[in-house]
Protein backbone atom coordinates (compact mmCIF):
# COMPACT_ATOMS: atom_id res chain seq x y z
CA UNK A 1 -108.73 51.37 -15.54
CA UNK A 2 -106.24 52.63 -18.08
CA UNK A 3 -105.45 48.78 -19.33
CA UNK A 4 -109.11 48.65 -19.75
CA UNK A 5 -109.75 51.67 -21.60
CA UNK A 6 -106.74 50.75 -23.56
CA UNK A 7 -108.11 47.42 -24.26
CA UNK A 8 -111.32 49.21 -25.63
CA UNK A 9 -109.90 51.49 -28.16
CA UNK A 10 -107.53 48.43 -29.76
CA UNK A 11 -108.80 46.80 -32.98
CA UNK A 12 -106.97 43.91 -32.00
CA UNK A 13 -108.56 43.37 -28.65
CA UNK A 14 -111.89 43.56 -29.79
CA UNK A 15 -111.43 40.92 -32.33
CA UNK A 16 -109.93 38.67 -29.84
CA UNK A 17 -112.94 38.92 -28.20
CA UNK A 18 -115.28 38.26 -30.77
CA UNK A 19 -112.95 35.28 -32.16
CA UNK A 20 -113.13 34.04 -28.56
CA UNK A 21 -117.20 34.33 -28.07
CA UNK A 22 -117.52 32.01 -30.82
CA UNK A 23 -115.04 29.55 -29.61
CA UNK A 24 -116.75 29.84 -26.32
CA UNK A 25 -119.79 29.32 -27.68
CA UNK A 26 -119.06 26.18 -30.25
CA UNK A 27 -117.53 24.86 -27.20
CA UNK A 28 -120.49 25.22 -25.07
CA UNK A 29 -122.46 23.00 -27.62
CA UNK A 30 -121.89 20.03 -25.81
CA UNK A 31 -122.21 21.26 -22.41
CA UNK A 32 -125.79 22.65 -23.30
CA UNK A 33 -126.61 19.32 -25.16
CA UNK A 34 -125.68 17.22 -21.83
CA UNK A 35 -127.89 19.99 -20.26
CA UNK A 36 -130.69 19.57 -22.45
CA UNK A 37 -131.13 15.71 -22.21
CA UNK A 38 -130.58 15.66 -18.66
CA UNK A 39 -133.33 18.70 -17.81
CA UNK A 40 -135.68 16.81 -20.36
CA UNK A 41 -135.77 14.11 -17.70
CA UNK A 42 -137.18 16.35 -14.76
CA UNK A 43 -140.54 17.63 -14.51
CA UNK A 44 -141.73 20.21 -17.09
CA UNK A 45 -142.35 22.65 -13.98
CA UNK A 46 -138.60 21.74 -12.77
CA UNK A 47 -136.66 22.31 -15.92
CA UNK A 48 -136.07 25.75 -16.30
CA UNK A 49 -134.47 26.28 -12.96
CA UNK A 50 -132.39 23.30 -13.81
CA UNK A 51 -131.20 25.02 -16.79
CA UNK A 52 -130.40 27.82 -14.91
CA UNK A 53 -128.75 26.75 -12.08
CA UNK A 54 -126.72 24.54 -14.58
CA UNK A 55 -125.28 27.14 -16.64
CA UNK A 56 -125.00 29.27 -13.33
CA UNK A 57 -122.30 26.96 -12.50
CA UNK A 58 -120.78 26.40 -15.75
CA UNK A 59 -120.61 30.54 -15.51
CA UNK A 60 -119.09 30.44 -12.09
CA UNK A 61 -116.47 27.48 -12.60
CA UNK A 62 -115.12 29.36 -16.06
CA UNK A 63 -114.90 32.65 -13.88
CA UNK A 64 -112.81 30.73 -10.71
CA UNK A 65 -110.57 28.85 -13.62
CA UNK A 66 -109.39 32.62 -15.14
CA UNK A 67 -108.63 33.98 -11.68
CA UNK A 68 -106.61 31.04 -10.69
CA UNK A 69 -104.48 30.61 -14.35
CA UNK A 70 -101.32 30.11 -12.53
CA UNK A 71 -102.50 27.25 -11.06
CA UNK A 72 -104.08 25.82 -13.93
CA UNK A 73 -101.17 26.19 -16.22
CA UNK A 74 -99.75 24.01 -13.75
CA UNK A 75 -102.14 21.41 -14.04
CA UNK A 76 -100.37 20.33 -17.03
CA UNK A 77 -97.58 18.99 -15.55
CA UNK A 78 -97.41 14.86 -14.99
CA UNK A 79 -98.42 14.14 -11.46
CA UNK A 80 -98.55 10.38 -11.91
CA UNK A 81 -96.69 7.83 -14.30
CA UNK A 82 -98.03 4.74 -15.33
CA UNK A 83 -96.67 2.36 -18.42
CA UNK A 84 -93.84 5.22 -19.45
CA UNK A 85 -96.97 8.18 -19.74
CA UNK A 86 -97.46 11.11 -17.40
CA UNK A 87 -100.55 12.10 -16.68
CA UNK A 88 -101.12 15.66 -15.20
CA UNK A 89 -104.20 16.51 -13.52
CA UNK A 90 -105.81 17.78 -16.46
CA UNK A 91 -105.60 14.36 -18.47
CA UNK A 92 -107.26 12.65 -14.86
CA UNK A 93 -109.84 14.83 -15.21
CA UNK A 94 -110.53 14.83 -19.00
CA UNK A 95 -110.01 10.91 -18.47
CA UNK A 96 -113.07 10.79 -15.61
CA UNK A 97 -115.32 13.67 -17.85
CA UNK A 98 -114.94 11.20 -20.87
CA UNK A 99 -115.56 7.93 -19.02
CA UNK A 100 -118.91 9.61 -17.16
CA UNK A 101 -119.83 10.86 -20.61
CA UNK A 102 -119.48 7.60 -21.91
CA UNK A 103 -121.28 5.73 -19.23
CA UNK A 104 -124.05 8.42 -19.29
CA UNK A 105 -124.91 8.36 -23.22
CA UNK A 106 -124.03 4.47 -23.68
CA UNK A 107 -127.35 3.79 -20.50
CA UNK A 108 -129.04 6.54 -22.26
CA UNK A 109 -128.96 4.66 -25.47
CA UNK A 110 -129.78 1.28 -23.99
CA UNK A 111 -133.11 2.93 -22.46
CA UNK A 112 -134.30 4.40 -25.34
CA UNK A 113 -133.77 1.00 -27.72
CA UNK A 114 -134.48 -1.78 -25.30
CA UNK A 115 -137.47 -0.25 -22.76
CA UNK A 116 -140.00 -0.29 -25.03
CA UNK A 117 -143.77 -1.57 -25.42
CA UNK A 118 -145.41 -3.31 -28.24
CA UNK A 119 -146.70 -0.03 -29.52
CA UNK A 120 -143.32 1.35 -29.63
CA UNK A 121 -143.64 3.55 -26.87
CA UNK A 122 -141.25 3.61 -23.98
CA UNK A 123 -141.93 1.93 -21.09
CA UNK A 124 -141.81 3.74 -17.22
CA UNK A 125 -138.95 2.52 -15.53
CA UNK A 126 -136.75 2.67 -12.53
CA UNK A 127 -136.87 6.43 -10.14
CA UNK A 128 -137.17 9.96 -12.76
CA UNK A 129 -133.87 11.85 -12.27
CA UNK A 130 -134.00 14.10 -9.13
CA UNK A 131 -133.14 17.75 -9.35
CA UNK A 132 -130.18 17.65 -7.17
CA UNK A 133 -129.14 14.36 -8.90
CA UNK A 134 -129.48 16.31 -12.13
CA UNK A 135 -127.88 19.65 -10.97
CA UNK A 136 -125.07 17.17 -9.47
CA UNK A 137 -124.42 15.50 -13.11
CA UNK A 138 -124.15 18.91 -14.48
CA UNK A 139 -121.90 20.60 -12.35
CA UNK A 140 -119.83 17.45 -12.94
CA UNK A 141 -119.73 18.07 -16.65
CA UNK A 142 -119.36 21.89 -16.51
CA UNK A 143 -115.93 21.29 -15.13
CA UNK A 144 -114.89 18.93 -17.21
CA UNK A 145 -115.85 21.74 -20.26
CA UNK A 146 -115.13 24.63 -18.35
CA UNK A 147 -111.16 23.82 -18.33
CA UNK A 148 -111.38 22.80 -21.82
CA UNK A 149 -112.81 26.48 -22.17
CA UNK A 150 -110.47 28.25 -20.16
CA UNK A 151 -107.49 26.72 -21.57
CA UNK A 152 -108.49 27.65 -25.31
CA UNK A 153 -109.53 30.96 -24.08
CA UNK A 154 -106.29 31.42 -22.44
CA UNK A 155 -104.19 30.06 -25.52
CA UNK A 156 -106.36 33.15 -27.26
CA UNK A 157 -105.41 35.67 -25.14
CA UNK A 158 -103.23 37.47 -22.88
CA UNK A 159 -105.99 39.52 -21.65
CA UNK A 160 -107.40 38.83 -18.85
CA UNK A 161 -110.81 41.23 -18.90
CA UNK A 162 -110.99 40.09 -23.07
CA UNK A 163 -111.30 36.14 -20.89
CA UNK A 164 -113.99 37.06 -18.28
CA UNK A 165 -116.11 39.26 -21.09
CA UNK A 166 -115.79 36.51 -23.65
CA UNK A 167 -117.11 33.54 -21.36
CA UNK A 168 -120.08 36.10 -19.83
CA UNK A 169 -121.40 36.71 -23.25
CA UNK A 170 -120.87 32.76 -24.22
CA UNK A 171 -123.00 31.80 -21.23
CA UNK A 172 -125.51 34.32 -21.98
CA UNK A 173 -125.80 33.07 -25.21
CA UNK A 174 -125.82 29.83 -24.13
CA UNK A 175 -128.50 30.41 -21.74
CA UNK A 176 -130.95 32.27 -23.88
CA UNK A 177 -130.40 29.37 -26.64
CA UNK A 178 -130.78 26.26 -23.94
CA UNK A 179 -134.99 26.76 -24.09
CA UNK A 180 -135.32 26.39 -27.32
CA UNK A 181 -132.75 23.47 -28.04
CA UNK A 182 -134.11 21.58 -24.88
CA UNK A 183 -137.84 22.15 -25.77
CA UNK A 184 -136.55 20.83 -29.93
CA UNK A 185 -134.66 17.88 -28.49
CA UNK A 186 -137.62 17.20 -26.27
CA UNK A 187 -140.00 16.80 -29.38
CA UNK A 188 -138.19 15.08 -31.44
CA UNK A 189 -136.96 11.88 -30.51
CA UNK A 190 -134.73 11.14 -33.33
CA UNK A 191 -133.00 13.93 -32.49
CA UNK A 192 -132.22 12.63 -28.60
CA UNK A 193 -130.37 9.77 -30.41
CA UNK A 194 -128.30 12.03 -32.61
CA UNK A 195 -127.68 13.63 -29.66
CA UNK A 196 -126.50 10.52 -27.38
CA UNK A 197 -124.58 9.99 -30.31
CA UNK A 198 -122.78 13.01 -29.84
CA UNK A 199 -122.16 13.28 -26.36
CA UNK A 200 -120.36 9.43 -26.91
CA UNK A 201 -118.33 10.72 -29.54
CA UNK A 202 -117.14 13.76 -27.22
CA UNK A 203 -117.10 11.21 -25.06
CA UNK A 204 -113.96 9.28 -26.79
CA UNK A 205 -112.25 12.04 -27.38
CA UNK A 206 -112.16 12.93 -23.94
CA UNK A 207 -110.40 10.24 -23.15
CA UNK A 208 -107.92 10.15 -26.17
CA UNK A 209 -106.97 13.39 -25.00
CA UNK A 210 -106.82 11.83 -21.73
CA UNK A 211 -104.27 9.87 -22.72
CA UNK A 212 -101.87 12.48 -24.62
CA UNK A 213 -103.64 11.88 -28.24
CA UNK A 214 -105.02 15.40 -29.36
CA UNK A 215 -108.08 15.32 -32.00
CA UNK A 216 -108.65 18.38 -33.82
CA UNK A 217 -112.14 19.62 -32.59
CA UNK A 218 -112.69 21.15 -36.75
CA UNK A 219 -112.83 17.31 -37.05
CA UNK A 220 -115.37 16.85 -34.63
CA UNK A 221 -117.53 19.61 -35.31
CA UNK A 222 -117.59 19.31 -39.03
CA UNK A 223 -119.21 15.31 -37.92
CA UNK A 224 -121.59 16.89 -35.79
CA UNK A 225 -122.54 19.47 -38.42
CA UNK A 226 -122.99 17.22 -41.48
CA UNK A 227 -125.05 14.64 -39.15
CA UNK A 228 -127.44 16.95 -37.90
CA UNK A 229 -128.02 18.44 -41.63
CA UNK A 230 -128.83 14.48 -42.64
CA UNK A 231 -131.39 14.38 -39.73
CA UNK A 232 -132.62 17.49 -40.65
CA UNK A 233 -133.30 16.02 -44.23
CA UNK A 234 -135.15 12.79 -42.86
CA UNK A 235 -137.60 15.08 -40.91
CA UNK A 236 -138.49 17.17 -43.56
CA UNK A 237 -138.89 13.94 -45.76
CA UNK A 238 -140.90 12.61 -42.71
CA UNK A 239 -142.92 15.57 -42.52
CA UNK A 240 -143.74 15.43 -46.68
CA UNK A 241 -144.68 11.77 -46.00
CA UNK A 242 -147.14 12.83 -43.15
CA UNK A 243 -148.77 15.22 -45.23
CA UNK A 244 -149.30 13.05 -48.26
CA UNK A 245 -151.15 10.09 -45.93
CA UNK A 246 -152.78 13.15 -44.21
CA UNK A 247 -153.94 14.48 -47.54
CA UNK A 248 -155.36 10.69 -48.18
């Protein structure tokens, strides 16, 4: 009780929170866009609890990671070599995250340019995504992101209480900005693409890292930024253009 009521009157502490919400929460981007596209594929009546129960586990899986940080620091250390590289449990995992991501956005991306009538419309095809299927793919994913989290939250902060009140805001956030950005995405198809595109990218780079080669995530962030500010220009131009013939 005293740590904590020491933690509350430092200056310091309470910007390492707030510096650590926003990580948190630019590092939940991808986790909610995964979320988003996957959720879009369930029915409408379905989605919310999907949501839910998604970011439920991403919650509980950050929460587990920062009461177990002994053994995660140790999940840094090489457990197998192959061709003169260690790779510790934390590249395998990064390694299967990227490759799923990968496989995930690169069928995504074939359905949505080769199924595909006359009219331009996409064509039924194969089962819809179950919810445990979906709520399986997730929880997958959420790990993957939730050490990612927990490690930059960690490298933050010595604080353990700063850790578990910085990801339970994130979350929060997350959660009460998922509806929207699921019900955007789900109306605008240009922007599923944009999105795809992004989840290959993050994709890539969790593989690089993977393998040892670390990618700033400024780098990656500034990418995403300046694309989605182009897309937001061509539907504003689209929407001038459907005015004009509408006007006509």
């Amino acid at each position: 009780m005293a740590d904590l009521t020491a933690l509350a009157t430092d200056p310091a502490a309470w910007a390492a929170l707030l510096t650590l919400v926003v990580m948190e929460v630019v590092l939940g981007i991808d986790n909610l866009i995964f979320i988003s596209i996957l959720t879009n594929k369930l029915p409408e009546s379905m989605r919310a609890r999907a949501r839910a129960v998604g970011l439920s586990g991403a919650l509980l899986m950050r929460i587990a990671l920062l009461f177990t940080l002994s053994h995660l620091a140790g999940m840094k250390d090489p457990v197998i070599w192959l061709f003169n590289h260690g790779f510790s449990w934390r590249d395998i995992i990064l390694l299967g995250g990227g490759l799923f991501l990968v496989y995930k956005a690169t069928s995504e991306i074939n359905h949505s340019t080769e199924h595909k009538g006359e009219d331009g419309d996409k064509k039924p095809h194969g089962k819809s995504l179950g919810f445990a299927a979906a709520i399986a793919q997730i929880l997958m994913l959420d790990l993957v992101f939730s050490i990612d989290s927990i490690l930059t939250a960690v490298g933050m902060t010595d604080h353990l209480p700063i850790m578990i009140i910085a990801v339970l805001v994130a979350v929060f956030l997350m959660f009460v900005a998922s509806g929207p950005i699921s019900a955007f995405i789900n109306r605008h198809p240009s922007i599923v693409m944009l999105a795809l595109g992004f989840l290959l990218m993050i994709g890539m780079v969790l593989i690089a890292e993977g393998f040892g080669f670390h990618i700033e995530k400024g780098y990656i962030y500034a990418a995403m930024a300046f694309a989605g500010f182009i897309e937001a220009l061509q539907m504003f131009a689209r929407g001038r253009t459907k005015k004009t013939a509408d006007r006509h």
